[in-house]
Protein backbone atom coordinates (compact mmCIF):
# COMPACT_ATOMS: atom_id res chain seq x y z
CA UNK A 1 0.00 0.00 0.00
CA UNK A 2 1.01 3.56 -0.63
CA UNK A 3 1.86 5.67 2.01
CA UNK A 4 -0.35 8.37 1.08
CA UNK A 5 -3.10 5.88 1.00
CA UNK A 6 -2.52 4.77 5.00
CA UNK A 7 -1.94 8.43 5.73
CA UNK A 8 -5.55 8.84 3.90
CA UNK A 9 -7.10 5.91 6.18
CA UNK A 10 -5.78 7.02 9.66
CA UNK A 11 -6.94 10.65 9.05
CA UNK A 12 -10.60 9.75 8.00
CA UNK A 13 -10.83 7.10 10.27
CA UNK A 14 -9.87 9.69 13.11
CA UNK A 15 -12.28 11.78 11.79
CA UNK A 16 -15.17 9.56 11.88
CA UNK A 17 -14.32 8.94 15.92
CA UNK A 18 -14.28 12.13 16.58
CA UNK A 19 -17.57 13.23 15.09
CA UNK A 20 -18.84 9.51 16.74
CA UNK A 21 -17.50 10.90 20.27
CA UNK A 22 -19.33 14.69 19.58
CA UNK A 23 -22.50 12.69 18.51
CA UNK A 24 -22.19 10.55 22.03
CA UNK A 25 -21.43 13.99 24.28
CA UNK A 26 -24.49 15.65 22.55
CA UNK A 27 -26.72 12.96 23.08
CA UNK A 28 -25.89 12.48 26.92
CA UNK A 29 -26.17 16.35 26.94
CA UNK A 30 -29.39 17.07 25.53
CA UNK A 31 -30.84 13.98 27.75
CA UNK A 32 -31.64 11.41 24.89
CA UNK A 33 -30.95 8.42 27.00
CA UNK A 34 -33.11 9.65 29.98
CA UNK A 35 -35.93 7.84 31.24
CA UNK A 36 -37.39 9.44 33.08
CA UNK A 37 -40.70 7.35 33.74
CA UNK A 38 -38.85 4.25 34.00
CA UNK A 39 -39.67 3.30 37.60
CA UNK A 40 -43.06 4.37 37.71
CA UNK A 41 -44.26 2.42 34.59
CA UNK A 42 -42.22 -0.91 36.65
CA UNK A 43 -44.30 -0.19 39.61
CA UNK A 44 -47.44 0.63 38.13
CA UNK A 45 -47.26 -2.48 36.00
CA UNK A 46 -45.97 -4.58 39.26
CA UNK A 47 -48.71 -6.66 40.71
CA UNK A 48 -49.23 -8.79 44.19
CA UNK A 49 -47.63 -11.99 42.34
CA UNK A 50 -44.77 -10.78 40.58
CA UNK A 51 -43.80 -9.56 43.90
CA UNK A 52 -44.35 -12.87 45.64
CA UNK A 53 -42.49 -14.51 42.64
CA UNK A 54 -39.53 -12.35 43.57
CA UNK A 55 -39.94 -13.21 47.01
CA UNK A 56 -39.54 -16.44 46.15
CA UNK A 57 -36.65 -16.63 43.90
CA UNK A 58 -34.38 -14.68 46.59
CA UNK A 59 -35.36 -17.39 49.08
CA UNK A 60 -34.31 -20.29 46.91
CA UNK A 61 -31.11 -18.13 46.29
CA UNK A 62 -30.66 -17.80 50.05
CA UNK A 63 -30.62 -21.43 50.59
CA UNK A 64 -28.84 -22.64 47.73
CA UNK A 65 -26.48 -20.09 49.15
CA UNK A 66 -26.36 -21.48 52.58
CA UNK A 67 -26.15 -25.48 51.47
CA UNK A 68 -23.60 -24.50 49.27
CA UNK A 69 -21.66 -23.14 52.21
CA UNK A 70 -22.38 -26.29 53.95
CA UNK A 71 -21.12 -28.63 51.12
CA UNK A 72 -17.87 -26.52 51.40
CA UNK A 73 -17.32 -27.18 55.18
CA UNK A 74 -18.64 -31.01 54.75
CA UNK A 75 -16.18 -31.61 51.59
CA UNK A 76 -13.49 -34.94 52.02
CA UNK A 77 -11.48 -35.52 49.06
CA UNK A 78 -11.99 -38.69 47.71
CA UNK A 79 -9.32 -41.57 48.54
């Protein structure tokens, strides 16, 4: 490849990040990835047994916690 060619490459691809990067800082400036209803659509859609559901799954985590704990203190290796 020529020189002039690579030159070419590195100074559009440069380019092309940088106006990338401004795109990104305008967007978090102007607020286009706020949300600003986020948690109260999840808690007006929420209902009595989703919540119990949830509940739930952090107790089984809890104990498969705790019995894995166990299993550690219990463990022999084999002979």
């Amino acid at each position: 490849m020529s020189e002039n060619i690579v030159i070419l490459m590195i100074g559009v691809s440069t380019f092309l990040g940088a106006l990338g990067l401004i795109a990104l800082i305008w967007a978090v400036k102007t607020g286009q990835f706020d949300d600003h209803s986020k948690f109260i659509d999840a808690v007006r859609h929420d209902n009595e047994e989703d919540l119990q559901d949830a509940a739930m799954m952090e107790e089984k985590k809890k104990q498969h916690r705790q019995k894995k704990k166990l299993d550690k203190q219990n463990y022999m290796p084999p002979d």
